[in-house]
N, C-alpha and C. Protein backbone atom coordinates (compact mmCIF):
# COMPACT_ATOMS: atom_id res chain seq x y z
N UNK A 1 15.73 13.88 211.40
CA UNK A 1 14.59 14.78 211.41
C UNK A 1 15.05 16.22 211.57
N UNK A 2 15.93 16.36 212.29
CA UNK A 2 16.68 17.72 212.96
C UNK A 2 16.85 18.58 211.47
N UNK A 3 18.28 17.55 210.63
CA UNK A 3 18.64 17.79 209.82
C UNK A 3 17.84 18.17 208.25
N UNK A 4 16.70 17.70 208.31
CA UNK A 4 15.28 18.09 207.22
C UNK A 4 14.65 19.37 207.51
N UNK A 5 14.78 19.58 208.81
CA UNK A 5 14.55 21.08 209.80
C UNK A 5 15.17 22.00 208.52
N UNK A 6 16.23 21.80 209.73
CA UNK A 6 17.74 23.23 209.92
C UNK A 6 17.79 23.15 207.85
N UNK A 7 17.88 22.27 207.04
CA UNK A 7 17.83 22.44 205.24
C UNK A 7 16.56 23.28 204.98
N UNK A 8 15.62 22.90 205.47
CA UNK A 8 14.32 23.78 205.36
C UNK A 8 14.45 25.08 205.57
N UNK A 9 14.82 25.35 206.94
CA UNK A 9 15.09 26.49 207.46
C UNK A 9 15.92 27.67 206.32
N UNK A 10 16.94 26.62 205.79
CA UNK A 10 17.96 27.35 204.62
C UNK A 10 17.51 27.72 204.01
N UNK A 11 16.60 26.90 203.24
CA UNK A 11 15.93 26.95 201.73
C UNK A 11 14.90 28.07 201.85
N UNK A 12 14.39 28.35 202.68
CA UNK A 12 12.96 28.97 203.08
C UNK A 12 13.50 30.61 202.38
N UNK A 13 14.77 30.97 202.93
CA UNK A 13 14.97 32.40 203.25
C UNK A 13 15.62 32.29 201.24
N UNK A 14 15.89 31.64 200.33
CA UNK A 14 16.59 31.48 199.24
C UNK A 14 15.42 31.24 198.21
N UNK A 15 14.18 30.68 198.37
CA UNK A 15 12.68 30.67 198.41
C UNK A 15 12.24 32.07 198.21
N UNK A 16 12.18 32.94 199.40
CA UNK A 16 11.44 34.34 199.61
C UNK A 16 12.18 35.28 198.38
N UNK A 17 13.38 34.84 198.66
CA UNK A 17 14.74 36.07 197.45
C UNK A 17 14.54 35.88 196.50
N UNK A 18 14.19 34.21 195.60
CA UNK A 18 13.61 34.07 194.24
C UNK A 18 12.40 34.72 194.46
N UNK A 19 11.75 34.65 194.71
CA UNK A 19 10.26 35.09 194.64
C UNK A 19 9.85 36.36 194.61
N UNK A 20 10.77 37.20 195.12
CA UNK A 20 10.69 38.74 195.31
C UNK A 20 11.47 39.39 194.08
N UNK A 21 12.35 38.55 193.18
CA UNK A 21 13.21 38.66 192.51
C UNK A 21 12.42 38.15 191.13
N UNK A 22 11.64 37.62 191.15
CA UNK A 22 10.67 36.96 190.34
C UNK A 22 9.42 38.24 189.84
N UNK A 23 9.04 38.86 191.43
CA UNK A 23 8.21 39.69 191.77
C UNK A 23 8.95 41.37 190.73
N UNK A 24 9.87 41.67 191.37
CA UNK A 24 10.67 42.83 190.54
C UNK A 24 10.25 42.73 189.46
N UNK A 25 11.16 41.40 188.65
CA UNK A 25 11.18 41.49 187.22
C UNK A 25 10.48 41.82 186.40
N UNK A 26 9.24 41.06 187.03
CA UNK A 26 7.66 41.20 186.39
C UNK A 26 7.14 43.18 186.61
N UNK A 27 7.68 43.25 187.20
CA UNK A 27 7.17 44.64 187.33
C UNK A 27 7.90 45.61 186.60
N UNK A 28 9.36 45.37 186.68
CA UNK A 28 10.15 46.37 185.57
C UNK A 28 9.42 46.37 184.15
N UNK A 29 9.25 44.50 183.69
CA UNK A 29 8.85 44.52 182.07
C UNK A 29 7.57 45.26 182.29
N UNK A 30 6.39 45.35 183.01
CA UNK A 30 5.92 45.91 183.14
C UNK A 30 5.29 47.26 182.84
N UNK A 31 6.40 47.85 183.97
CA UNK A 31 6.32 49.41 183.67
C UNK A 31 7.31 50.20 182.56
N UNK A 32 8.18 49.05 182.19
CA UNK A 32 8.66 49.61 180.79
C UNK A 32 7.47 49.28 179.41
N UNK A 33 6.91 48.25 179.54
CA UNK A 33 5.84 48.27 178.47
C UNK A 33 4.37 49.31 178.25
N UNK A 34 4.60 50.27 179.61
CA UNK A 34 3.61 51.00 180.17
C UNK A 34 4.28 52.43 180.08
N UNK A 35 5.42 51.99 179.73
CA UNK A 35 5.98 53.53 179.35
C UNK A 35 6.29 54.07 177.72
N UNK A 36 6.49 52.76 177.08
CA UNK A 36 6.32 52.52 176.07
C UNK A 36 5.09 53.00 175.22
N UNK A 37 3.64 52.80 175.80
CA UNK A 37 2.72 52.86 175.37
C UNK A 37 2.01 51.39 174.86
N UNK A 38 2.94 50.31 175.02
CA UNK A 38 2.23 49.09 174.63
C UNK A 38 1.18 48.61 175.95
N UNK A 39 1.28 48.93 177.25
CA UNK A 39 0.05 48.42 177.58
C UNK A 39 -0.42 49.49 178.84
N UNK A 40 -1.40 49.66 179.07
CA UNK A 40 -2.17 50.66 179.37
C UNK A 40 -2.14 50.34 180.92
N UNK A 41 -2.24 51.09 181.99
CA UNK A 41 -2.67 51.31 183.19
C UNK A 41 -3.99 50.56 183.56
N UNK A 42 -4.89 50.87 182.72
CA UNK A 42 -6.44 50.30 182.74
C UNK A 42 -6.34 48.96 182.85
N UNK A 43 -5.54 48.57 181.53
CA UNK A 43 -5.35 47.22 181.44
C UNK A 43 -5.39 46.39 182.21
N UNK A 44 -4.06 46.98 182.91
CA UNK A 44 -3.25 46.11 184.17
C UNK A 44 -4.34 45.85 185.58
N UNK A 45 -5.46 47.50 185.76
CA UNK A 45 -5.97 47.31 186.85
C UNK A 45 -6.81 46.30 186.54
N UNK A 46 -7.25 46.37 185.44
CA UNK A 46 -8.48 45.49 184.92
C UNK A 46 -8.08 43.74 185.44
N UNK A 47 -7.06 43.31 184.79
CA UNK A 47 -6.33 42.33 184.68
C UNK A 47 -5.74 41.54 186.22
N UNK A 48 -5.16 42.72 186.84
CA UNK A 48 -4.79 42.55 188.35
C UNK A 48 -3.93 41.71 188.49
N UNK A 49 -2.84 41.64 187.51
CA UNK A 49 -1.87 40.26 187.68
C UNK A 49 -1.21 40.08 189.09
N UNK A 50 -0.75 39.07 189.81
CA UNK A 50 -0.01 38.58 190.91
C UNK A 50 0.95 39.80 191.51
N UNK A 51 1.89 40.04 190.48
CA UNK A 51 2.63 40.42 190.93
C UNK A 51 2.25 42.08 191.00
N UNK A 52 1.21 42.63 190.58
CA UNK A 52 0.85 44.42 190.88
C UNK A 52 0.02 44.22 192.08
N UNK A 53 -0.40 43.38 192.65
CA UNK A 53 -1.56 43.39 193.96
C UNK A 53 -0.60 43.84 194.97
N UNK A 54 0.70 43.81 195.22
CA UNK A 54 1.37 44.34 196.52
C UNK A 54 1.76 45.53 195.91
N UNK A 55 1.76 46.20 194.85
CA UNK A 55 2.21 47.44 194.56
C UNK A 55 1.10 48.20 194.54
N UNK A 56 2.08 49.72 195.37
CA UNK A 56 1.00 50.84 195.54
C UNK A 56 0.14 51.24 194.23
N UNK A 57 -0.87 51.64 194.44
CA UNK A 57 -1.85 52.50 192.86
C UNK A 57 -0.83 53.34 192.35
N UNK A 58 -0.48 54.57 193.39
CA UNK A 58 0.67 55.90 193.05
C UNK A 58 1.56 55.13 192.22
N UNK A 59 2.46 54.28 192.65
CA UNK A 59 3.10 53.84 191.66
C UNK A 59 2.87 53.03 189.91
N UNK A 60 1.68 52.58 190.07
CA UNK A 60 1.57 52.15 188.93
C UNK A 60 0.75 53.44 188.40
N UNK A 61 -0.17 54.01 188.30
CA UNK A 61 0.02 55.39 187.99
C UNK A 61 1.25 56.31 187.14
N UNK A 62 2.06 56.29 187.91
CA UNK A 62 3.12 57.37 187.65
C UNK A 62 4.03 56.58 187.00
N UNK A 63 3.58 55.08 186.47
CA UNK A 63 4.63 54.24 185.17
C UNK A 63 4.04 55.15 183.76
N UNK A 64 3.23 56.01 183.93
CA UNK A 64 2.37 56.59 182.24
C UNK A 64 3.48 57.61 182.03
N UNK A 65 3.84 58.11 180.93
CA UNK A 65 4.40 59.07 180.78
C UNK A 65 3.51 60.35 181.23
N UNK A 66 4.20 61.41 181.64
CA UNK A 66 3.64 62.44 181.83
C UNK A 66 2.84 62.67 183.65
N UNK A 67 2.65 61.48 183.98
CA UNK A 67 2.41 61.65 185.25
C UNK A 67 3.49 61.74 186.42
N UNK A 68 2.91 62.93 187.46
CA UNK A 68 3.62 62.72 188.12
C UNK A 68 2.91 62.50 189.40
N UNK A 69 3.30 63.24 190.63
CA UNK A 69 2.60 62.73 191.99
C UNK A 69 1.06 63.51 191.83
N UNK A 70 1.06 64.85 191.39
CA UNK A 70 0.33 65.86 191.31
C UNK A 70 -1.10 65.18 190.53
N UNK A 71 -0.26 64.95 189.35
CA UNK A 71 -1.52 64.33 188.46
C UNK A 71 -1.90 62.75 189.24
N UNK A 72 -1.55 62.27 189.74
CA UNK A 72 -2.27 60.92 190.41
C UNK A 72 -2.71 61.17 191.62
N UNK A 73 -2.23 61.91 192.52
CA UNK A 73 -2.68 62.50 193.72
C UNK A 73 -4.45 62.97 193.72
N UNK A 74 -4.30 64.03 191.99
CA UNK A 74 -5.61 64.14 191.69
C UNK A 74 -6.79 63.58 191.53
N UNK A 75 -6.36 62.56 190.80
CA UNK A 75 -7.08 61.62 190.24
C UNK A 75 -7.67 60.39 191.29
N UNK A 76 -6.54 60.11 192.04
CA UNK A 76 -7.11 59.46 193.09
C UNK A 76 -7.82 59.85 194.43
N UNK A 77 -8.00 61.62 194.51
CA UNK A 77 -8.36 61.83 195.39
C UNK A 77 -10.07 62.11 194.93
N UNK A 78 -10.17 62.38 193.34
CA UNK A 78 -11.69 62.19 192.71
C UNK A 78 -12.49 61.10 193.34
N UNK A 79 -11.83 59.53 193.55
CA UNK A 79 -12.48 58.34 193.71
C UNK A 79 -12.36 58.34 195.10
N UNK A 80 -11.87 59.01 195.98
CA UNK A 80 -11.26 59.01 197.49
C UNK A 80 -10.49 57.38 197.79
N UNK A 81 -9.35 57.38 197.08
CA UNK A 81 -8.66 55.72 197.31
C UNK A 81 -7.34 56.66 197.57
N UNK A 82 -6.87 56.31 198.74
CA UNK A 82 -5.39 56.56 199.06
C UNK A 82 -3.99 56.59 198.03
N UNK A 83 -2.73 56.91 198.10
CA UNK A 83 -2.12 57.04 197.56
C UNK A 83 -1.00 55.66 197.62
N UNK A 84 -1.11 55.05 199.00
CA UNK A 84 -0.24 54.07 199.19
C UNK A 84 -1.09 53.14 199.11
N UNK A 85 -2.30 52.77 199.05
CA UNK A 85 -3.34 51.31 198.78
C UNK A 85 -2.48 50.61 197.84
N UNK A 86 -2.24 49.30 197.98
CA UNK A 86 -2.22 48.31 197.16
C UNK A 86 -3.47 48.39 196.18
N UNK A 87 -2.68 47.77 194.96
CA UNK A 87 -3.87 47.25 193.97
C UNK A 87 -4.54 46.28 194.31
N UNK A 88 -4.16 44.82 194.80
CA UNK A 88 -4.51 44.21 195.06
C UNK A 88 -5.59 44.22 196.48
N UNK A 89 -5.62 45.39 197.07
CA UNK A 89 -6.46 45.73 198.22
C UNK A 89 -7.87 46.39 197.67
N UNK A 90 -7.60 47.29 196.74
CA UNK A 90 -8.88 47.52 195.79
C UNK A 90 -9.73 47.06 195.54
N UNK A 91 -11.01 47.29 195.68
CA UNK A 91 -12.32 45.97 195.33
C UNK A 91 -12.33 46.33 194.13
N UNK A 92 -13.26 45.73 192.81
CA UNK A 92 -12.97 45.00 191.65
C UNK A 92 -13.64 46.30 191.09
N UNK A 93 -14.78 46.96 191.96
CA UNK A 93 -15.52 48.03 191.20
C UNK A 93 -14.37 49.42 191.50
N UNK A 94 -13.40 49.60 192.46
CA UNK A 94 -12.63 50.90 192.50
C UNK A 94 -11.60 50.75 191.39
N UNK A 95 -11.64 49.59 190.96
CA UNK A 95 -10.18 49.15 190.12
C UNK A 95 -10.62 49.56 189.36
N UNK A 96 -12.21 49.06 188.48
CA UNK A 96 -12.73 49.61 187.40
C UNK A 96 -13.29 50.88 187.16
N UNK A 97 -13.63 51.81 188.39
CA UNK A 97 -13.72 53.02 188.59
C UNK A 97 -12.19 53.67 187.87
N UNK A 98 -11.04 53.16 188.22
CA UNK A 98 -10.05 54.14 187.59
C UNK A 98 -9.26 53.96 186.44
N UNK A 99 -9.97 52.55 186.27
CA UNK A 99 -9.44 52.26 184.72
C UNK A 99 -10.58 52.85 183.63
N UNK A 100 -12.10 53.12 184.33
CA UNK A 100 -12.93 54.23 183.05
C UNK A 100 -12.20 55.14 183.18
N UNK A 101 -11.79 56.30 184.24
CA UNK A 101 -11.63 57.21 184.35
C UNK A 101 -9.82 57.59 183.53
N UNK A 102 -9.26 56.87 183.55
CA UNK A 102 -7.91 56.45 182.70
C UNK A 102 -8.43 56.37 180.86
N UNK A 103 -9.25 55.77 181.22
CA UNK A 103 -9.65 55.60 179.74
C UNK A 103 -10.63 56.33 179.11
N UNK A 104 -11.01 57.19 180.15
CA UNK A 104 -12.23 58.21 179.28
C UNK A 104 -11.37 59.69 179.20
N UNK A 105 -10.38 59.61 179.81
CA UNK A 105 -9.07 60.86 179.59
C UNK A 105 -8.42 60.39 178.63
N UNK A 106 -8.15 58.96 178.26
CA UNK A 106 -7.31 58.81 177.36
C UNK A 106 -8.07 59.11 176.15
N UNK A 107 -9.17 58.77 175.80
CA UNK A 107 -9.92 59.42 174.56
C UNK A 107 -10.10 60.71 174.23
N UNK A 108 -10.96 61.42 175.12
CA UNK A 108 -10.81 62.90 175.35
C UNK A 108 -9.52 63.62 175.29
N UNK A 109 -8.30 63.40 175.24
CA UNK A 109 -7.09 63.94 174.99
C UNK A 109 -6.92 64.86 176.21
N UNK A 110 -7.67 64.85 177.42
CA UNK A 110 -7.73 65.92 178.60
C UNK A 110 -6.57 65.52 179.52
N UNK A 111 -5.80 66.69 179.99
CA UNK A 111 -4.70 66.27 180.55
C UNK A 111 -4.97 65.66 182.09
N UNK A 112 -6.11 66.27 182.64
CA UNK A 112 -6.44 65.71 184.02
C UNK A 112 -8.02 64.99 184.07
N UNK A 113 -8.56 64.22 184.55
CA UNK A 113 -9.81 63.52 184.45
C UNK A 113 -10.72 64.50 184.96
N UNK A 114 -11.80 64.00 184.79
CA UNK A 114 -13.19 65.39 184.68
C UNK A 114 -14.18 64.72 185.34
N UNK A 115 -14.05 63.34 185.84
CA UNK A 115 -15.14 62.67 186.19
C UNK A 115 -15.64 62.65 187.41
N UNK A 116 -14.56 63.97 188.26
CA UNK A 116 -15.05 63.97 190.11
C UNK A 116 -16.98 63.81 190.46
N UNK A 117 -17.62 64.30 189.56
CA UNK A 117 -19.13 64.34 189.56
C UNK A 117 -19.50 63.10 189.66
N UNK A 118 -19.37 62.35 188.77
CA UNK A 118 -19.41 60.59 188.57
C UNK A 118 -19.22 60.06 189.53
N UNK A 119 -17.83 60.36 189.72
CA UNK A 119 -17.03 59.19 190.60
C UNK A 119 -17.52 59.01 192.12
N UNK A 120 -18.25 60.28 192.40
CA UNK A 120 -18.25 60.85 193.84
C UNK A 120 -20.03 60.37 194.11
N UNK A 121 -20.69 59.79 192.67
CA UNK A 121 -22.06 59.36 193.00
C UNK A 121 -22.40 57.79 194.04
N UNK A 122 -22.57 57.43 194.54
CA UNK A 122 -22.66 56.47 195.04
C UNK A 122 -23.30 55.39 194.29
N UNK A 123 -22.71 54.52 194.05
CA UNK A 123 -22.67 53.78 193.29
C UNK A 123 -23.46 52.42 193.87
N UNK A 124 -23.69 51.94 194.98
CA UNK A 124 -24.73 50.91 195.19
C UNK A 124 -26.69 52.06 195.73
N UNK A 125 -27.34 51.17 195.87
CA UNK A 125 -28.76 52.43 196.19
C UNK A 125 -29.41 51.53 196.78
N UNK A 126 -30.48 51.15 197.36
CA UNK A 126 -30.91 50.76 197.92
C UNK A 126 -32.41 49.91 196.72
N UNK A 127 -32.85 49.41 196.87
CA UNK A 127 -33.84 48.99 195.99
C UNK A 127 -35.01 49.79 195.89
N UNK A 128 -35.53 50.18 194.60
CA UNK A 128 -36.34 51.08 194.48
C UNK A 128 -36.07 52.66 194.53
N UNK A 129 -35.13 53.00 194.67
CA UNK A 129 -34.44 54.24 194.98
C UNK A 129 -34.13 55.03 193.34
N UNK A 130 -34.21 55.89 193.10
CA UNK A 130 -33.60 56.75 192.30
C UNK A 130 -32.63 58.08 192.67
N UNK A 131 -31.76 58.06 191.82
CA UNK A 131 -30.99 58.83 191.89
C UNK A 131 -30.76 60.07 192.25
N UNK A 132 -30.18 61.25 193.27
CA UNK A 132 -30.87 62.39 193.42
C UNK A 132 -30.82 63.44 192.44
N UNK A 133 -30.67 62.93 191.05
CA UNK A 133 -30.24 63.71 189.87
C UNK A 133 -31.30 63.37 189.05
N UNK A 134 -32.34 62.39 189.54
CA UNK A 134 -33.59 61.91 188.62
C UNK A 134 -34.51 62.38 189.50
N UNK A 135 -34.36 62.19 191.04
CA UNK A 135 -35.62 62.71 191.46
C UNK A 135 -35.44 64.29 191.82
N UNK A 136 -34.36 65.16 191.57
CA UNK A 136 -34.69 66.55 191.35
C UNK A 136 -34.53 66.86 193.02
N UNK A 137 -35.05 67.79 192.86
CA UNK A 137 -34.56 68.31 194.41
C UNK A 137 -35.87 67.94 195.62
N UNK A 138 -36.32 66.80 195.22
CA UNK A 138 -37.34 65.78 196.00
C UNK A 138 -36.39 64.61 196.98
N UNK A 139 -34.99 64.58 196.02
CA UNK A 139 -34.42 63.51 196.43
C UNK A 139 -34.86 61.90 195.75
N UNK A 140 -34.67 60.91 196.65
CA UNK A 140 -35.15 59.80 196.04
C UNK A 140 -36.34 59.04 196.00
N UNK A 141 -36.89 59.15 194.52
CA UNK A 141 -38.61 58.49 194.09
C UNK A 141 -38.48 57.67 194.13
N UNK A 142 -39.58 56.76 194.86
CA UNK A 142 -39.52 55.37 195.28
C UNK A 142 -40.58 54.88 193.94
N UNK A 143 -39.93 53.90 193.57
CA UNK A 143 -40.16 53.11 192.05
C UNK A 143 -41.68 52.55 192.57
């Protein structure tokens, strides 16, 4: 019994090293296919594969050409999501918050995103509520 232990014990720590090594790889092909231009930032948040949920946003970000801390710093401070958050910590609507905002710059040809107005609206409301951009400077008309 001892001896099924102390092999376990071995295997466990040779286990974690494949797996993290597994984890890398997937992320190099990754961010070389993202530098490339074959697959998009959006994509990936959209998608949320295994191995990007422990990696920071900043970093997958700054796999695009042309970005650097400045330009993601920006962009993420529009949606107010930290710079070191995991992806995988992201709820499903902030993920998709910065994959429009990725992708409505990528159309527009604009070097920095424009959507701080948007992004900064609150996005759940209460029932019956309108918007304070529909009800004018009344605030919110109850339906």
């Amino acid at each position: 019994m001892a001896d099924r232990e102390r092999s376990a014990d071995r295997e466990q720590p040779l286990r974690a090293l494949q797996h993290a090594n597994r984890i890398r790889s997937a992320r190099a092909r990754m961010k070389r296919a993202i530098a490339r231009g074959e697959l998009s930032v959006a994509e990936v948040l959209v998608e949320c594969p295994e191995h990007v949920k422990t990696m920071a946003i900043a970093d997958l970000l700054m796999c695009q050409r042309r970005w650097g801390e400045t330009r993601c710093r920006r962009l993420l401070e529009t949606v107010g999501i930290s710079e070191r958050r995991p992806v995988g910590s992201l709820t499903q609507r902030q993920r998709l918050v910065v994959a429009a905002m990725l992708e409505w710059r990528e159309r527009l040809g604009q070097s920095e995103p424009s959507l701080a107005p948007v992004a900064r609206q609150p996005f759940l409301r209460l029932p019956g509520e309108v918007p304070s951009a529909v009800g004018g400077r009344y605030g919110a008309i109850p339906c």
